[in-house]
C-alpha atoms as a PDB file:
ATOM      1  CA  UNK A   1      25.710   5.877  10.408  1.00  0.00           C
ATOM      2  CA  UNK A   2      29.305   5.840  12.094  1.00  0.00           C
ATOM      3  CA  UNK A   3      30.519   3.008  14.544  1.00  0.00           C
ATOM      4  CA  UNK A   4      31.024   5.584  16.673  1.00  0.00           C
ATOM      5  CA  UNK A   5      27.380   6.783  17.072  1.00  0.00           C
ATOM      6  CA  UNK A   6      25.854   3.422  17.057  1.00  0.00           C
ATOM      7  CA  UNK A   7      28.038   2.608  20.301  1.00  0.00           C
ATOM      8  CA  UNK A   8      26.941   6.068  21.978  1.00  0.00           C
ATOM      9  CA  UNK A   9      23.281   4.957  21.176  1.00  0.00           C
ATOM     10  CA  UNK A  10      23.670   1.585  22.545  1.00  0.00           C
ATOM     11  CA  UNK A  11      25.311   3.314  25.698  1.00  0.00           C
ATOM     12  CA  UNK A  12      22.711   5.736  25.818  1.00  0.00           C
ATOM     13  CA  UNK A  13      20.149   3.532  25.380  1.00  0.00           C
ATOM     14  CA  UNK A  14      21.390   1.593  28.566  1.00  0.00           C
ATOM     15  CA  UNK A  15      21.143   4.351  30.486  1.00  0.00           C
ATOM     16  CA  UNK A  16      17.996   5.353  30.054  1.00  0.00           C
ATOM     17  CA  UNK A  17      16.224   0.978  30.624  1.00  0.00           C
ATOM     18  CA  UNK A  18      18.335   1.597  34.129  1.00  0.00           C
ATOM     19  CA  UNK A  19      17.063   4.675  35.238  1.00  0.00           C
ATOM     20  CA  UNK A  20      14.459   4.003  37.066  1.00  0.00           C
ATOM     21  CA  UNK A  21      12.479   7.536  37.858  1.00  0.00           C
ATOM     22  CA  UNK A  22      12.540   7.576  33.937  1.00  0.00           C
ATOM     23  CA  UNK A  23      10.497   4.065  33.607  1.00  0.00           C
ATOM     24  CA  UNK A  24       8.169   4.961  36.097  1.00  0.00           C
ATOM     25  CA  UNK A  25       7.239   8.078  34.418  1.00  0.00           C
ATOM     26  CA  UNK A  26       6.986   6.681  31.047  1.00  0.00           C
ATOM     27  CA  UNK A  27       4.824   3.407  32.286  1.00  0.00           C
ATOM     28  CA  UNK A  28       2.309   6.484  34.165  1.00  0.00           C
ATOM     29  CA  UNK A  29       2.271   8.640  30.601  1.00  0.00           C
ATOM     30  CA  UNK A  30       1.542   5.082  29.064  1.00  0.00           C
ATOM     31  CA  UNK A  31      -1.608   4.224  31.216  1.00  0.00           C
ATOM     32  CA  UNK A  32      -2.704   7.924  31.214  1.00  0.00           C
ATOM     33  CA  UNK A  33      -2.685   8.670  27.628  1.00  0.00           C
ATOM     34  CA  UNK A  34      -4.560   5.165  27.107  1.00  0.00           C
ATOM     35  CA  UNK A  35      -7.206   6.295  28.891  1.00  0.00           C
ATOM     36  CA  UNK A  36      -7.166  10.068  27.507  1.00  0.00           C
ATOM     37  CA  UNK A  37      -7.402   8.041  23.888  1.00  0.00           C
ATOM     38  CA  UNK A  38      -3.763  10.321  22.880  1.00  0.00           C
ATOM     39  CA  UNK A  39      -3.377   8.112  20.169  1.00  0.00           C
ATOM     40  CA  UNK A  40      -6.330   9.235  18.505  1.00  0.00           C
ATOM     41  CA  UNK A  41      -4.973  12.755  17.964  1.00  0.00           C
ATOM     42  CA  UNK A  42      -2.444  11.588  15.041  1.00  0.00           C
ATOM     43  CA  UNK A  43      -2.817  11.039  11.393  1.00  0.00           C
ATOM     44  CA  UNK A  44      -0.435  10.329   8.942  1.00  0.00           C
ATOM     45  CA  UNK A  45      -1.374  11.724   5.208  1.00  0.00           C
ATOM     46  CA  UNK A  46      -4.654  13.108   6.255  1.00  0.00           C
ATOM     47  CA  UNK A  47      -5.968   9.737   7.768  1.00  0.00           C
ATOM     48  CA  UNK A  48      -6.348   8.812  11.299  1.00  0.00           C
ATOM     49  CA  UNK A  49      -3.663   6.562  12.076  1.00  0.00           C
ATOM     50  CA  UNK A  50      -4.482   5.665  16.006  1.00  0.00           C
ATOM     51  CA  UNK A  51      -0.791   5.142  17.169  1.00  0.00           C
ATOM     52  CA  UNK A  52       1.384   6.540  19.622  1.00  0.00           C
ATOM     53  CA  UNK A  53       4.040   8.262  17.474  1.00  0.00           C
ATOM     54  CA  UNK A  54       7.222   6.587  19.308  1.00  0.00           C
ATOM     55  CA  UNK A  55       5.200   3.181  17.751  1.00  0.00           C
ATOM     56  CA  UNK A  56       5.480   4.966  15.000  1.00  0.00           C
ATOM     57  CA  UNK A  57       8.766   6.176  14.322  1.00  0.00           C
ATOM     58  CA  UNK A  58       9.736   2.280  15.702  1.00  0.00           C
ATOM     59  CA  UNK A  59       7.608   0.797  12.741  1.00  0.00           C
ATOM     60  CA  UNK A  60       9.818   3.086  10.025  1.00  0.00           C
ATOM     61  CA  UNK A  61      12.955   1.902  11.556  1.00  0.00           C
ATOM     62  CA  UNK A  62      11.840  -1.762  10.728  1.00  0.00           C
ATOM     63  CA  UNK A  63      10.137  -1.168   7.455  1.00  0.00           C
ATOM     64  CA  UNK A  64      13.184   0.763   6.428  1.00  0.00           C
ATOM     65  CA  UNK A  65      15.748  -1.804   7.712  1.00  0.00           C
ATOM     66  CA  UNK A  66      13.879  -4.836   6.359  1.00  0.00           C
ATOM     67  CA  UNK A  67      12.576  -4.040   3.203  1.00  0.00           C
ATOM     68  CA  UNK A  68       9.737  -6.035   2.740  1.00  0.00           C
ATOM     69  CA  UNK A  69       7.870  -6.792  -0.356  1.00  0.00           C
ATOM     70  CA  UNK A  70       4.726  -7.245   1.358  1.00  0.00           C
ATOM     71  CA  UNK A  71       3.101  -6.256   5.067  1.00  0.00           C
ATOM     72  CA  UNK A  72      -0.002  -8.037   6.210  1.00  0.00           C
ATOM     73  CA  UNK A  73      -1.913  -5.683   8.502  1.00  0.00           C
ATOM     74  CA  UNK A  74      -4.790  -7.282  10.214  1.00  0.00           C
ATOM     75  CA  UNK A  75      -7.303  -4.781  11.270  1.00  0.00           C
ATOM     76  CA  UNK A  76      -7.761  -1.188   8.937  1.00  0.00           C
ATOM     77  CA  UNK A  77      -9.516   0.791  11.703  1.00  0.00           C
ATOM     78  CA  UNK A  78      -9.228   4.380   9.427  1.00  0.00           C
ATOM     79  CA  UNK A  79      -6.865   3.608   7.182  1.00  0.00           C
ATOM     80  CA  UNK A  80      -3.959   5.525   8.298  1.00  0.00           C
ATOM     81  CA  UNK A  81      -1.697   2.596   9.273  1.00  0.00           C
ATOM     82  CA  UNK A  82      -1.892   1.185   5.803  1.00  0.00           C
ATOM     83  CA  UNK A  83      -1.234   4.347   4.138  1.00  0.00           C
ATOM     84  CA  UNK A  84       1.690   4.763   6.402  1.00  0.00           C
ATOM     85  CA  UNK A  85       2.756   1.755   5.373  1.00  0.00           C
ATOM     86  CA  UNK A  86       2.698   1.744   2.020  1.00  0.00           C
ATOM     87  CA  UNK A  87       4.107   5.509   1.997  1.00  0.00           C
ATOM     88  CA  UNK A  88       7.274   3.874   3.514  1.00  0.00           C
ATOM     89  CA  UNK A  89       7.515   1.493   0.784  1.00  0.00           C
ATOM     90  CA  UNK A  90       6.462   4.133  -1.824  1.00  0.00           C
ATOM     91  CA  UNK A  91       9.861   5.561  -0.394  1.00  0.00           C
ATOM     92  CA  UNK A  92      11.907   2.375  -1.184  1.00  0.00           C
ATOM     93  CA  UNK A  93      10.693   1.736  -4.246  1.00  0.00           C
ATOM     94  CA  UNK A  94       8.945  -1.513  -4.319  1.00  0.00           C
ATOM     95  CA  UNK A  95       6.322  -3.576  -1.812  1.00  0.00           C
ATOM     96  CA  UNK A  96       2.747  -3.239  -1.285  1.00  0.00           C
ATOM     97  CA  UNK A  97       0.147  -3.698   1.296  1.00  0.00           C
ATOM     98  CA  UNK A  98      -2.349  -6.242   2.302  1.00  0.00           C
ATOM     99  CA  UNK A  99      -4.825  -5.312   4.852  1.00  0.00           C
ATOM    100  CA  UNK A 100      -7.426  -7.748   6.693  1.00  0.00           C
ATOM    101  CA  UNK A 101     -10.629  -6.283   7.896  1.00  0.00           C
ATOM    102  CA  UNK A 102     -13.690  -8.246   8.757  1.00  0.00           C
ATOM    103  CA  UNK A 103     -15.922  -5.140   9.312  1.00  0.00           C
ATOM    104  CA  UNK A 104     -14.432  -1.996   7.180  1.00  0.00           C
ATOM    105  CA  UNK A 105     -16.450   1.012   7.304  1.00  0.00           C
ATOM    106  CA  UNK A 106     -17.634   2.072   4.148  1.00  0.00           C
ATOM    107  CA  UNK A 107     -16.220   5.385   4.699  1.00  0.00           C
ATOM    108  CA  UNK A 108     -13.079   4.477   5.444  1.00  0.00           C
ATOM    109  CA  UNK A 109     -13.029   2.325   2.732  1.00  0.00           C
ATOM    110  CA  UNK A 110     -13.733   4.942   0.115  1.00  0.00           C
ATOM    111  CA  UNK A 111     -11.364   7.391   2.273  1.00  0.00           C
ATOM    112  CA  UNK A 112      -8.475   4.758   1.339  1.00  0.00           C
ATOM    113  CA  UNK A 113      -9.611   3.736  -2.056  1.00  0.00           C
ATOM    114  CA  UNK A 114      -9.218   7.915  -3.374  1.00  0.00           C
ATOM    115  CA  UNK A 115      -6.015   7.948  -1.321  1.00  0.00           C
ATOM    116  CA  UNK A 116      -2.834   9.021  -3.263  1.00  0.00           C
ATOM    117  CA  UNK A 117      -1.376   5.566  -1.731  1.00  0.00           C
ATOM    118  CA  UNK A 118      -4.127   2.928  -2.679  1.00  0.00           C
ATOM    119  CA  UNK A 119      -2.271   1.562  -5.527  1.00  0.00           C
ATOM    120  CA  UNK A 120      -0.255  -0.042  -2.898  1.00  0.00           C
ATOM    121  CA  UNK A 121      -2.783  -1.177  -1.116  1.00  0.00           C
ATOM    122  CA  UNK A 122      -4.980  -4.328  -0.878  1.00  0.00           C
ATOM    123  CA  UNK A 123      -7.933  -4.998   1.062  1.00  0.00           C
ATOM    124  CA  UNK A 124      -9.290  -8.228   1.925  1.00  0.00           C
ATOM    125  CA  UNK A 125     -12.433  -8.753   3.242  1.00  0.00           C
ATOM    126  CA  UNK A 126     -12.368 -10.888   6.350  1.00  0.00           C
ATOM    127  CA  UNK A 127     -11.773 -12.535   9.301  1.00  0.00           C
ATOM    128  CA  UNK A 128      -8.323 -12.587   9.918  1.00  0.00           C
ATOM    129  CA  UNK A 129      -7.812 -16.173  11.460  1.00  0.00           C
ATOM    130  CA  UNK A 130     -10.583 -17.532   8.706  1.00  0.00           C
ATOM    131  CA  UNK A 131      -9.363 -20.218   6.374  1.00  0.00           C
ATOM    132  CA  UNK A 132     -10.479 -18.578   3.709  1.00  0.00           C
ATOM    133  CA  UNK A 133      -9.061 -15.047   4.700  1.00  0.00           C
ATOM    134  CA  UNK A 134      -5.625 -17.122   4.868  1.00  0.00           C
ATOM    135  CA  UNK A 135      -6.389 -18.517   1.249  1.00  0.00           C
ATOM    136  CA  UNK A 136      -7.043 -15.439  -0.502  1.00  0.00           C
ATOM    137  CA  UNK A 137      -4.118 -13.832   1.820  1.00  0.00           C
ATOM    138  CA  UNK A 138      -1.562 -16.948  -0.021  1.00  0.00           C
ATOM    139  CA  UNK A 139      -2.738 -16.554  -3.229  1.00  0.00           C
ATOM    140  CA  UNK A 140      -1.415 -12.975  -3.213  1.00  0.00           C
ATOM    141  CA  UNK A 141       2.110 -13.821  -2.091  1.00  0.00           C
ATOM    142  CA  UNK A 142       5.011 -15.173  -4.104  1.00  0.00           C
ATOM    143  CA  UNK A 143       7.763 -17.659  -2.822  1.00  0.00           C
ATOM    144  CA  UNK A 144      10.138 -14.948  -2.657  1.00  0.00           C
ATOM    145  CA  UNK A 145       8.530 -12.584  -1.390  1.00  0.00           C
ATOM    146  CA  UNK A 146      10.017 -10.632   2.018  1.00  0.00           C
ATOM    147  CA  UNK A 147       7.256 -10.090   4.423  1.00  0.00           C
ATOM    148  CA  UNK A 148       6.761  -8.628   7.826  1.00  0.00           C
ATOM    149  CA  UNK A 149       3.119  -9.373   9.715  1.00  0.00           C
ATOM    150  CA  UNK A 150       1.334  -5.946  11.743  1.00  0.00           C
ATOM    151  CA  UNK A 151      -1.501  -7.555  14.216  1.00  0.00           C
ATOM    152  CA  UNK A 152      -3.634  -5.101  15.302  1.00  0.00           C
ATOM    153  CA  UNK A 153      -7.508  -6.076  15.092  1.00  0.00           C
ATOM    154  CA  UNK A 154      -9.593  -7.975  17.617  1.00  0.00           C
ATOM    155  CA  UNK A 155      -7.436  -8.105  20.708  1.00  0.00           C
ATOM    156  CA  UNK A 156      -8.608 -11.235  22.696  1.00  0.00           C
ATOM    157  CA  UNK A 157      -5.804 -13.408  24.164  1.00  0.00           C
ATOM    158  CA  UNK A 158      -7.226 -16.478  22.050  1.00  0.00           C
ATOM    159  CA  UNK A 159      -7.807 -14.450  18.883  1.00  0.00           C
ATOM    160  CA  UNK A 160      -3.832 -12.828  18.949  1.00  0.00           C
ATOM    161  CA  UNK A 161      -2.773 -15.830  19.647  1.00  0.00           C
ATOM    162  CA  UNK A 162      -4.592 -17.783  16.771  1.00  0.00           C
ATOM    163  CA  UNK A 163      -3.323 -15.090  14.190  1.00  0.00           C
ATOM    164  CA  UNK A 164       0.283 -15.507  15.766  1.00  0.00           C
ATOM    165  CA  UNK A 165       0.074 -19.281  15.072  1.00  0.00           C
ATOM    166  CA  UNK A 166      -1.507 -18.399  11.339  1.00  0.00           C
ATOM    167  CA  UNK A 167       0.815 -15.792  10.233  1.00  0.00           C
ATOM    168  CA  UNK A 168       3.827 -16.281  12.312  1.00  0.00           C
ATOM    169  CA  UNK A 169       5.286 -18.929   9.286  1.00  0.00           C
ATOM    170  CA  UNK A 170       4.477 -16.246   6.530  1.00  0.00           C
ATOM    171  CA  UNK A 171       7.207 -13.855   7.864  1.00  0.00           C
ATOM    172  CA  UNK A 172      10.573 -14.034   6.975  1.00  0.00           C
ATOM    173  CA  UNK A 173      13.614 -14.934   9.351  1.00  0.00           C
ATOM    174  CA  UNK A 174      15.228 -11.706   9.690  1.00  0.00           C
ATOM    175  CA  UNK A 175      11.942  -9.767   9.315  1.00  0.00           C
ATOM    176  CA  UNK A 176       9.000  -9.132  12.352  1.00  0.00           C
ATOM    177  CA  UNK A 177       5.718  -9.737  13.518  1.00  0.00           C
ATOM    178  CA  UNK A 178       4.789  -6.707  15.499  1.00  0.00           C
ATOM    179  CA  UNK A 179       1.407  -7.171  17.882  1.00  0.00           C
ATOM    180  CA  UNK A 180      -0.041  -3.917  19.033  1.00  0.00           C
ATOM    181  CA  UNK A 181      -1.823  -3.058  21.996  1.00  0.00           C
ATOM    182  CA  UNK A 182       0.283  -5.158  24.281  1.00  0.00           C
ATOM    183  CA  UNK A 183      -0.486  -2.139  27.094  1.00  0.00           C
ATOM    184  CA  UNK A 184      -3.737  -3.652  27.565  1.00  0.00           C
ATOM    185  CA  UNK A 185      -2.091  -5.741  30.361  1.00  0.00           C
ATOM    186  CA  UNK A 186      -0.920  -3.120  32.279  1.00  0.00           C
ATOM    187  CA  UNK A 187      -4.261  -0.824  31.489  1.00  0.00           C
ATOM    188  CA  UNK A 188      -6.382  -0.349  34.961  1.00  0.00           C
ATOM    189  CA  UNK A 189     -10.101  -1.902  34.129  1.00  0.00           C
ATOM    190  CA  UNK A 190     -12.526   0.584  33.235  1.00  0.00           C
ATOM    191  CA  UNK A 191     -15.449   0.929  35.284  1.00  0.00           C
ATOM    192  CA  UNK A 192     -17.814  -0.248  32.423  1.00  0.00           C
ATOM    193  CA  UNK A 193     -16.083  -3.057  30.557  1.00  0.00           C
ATOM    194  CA  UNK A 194     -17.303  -2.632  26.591  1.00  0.00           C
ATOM    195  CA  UNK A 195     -14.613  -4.763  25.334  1.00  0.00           C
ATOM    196  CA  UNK A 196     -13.908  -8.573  26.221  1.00  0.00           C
ATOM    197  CA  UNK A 197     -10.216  -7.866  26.365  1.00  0.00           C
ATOM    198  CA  UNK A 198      -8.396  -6.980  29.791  1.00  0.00           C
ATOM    199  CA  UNK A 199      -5.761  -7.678  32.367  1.00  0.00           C
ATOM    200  CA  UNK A 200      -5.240 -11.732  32.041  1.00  0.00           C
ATOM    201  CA  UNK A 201      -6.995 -11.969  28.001  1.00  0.00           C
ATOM    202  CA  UNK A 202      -5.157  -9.706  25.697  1.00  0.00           C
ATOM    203  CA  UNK A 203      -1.917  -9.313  22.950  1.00  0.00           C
ATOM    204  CA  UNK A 204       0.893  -9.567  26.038  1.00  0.00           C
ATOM    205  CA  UNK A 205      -0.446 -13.016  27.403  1.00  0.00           C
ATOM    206  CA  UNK A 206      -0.939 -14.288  23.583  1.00  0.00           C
ATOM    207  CA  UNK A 207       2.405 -13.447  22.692  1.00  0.00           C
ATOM    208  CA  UNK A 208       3.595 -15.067  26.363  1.00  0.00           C
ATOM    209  CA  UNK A 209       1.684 -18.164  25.422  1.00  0.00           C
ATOM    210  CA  UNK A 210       2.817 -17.790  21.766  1.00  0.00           C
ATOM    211  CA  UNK A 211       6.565 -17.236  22.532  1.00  0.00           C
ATOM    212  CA  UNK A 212       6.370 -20.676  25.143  1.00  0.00           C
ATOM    213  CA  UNK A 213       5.769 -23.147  22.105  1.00  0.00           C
ATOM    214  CA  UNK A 214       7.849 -21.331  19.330  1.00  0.00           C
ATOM    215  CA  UNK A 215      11.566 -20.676  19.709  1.00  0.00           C
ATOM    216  CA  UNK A 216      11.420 -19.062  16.056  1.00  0.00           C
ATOM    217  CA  UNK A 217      10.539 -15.784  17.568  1.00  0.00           C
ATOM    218  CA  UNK A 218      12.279 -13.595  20.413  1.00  0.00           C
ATOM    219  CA  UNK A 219      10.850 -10.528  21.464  1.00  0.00           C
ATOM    220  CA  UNK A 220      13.143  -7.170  20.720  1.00  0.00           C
ATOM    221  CA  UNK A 221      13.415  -6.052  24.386  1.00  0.00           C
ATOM    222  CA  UNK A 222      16.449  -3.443  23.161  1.00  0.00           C
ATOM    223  CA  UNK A 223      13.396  -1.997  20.623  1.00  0.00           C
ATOM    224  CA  UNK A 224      10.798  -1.683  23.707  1.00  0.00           C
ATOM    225  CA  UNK A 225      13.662   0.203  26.216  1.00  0.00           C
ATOM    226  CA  UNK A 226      14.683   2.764  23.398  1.00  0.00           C
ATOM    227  CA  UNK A 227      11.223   3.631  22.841  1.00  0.00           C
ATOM    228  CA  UNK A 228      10.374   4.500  26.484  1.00  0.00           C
ATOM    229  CA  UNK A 229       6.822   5.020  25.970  1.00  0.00           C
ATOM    230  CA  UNK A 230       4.962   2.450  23.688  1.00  0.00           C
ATOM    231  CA  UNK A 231       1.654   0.758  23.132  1.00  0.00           C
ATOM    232  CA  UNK A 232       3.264  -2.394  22.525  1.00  0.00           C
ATOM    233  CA  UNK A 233       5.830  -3.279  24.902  1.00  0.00           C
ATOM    234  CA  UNK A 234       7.232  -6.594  24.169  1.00  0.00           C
ATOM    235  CA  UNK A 235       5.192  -6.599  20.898  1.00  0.00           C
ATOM    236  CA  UNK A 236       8.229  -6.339  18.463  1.00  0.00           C
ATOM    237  CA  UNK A 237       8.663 -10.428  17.441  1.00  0.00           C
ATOM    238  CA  UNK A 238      11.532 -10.767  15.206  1.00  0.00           C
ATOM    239  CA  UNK A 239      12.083 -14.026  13.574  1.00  0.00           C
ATOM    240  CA  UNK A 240      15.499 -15.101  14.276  1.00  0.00           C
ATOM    241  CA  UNK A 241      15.346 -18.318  12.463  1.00  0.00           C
END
């Protein structure tokens, strides 16, 4: 990519965080399509992959950039996130997948394990912010290894934030730990609450609380105003140091 271009998308990308008709729309398609469960529509290699695409395209910029030899994805949901994953890797040649699930459906499980991509990927069984999920989780890395961290399972202010204190010193400076479903914050409460997550106890005010204690970590506010639309705003962490 030319200097050239990278300065026009820079500028352009400055134009767009100050327009201000343009956020407004993008923070009412946000809340809407939450609620109209958009994500849901997507799948990526014939599994559902529950992501907005823009969150998508965002996590192959990364992956592509950094190179990792391993991603730790807590939370499988379908299995479309891990096979997107390790498809990405797949592409450059070398890297796996290690994905933390406490509750996998049986059928997603066996979805994944006949999946062209399993080979790539590892399951563990568990809760993510277990000590014995993060033994079995070390025993599986190597000194060396590159690593970015995906947090997407329960999404309690006090469980986010535990996992960010766990995993945060697995990745590597350079690399990220990405926390999805930041939006939750700005998400109107539903009429009947079925989750204990909300405005005040959710991924945005662990990584607030998370962020006040750790100067390792700085949020990628550039990666959140290019995106326009996103399901984790201020969820991008990369690890400066």
């Amino acid at each position: 990519m030319s200097t050239d271009f990278k300065a026009e998308v820079r500028e352009n990308i400055a134009r767009i965080a100050a327009d201000e008709r343009f956020s407004r729309i993008c923070e009412e398609w946000t809340v809407r399509s939450s609620q109209l469960k958009y994500s849901y529509n997507f799948e990526w290699l014939g599994l559902p992959i529950i992501q907005l695409p823009q969150d998508i395209i965002a996590m192959q910029e990364l992956i592509w950039r950094i190179k990792p030899d391993v991603i730790i994805e807590t939370g499988i949901a379908r299995g479309g996130s891990a096979v997107f994953y390790a498809s990405l890797l797949k592409l450059i040649g070398k890297g796996k997948v290690i994905s933390i699930e406490c509750e996998l459906r049986e059928a997603n499980r066996a979805a994944l394990a006949n999946h062209p991509m399993s080979g790539l990927i590892e399951i563990i069984d568990g809760d993510s912010v277990s000590a014995d999920t993060l033994a079995m989780l070390r025993a599986r890395l190597e000194p060396d290894d590159v690593i970015m961290v995906c947090l997407d399972s329960n999404h309690s202010h006090d469980h986010v934030l535990k996992e960010l204190e766990l995993y945060s010193p697995l990745v590597t400076p350079g690399s990220y730990i990405v926390v999805f479903d930041t939006i939750v914050e700005f998400l109107p409460e539903p009429e009947q609450k079925t989750r204990p997550w909300g405005k005040g106890d959710n991924p945005l005010t662990a990584v607030q609380a998370f962020l006040a204690g750790n100067d390792d970590f700085v949020v990628d506010e550039n990666l959140t105003r290019k995106l326009g639309v996103s399901y984790a705003p201020s969820g991008y962490l990369e690890r400066i140091r």
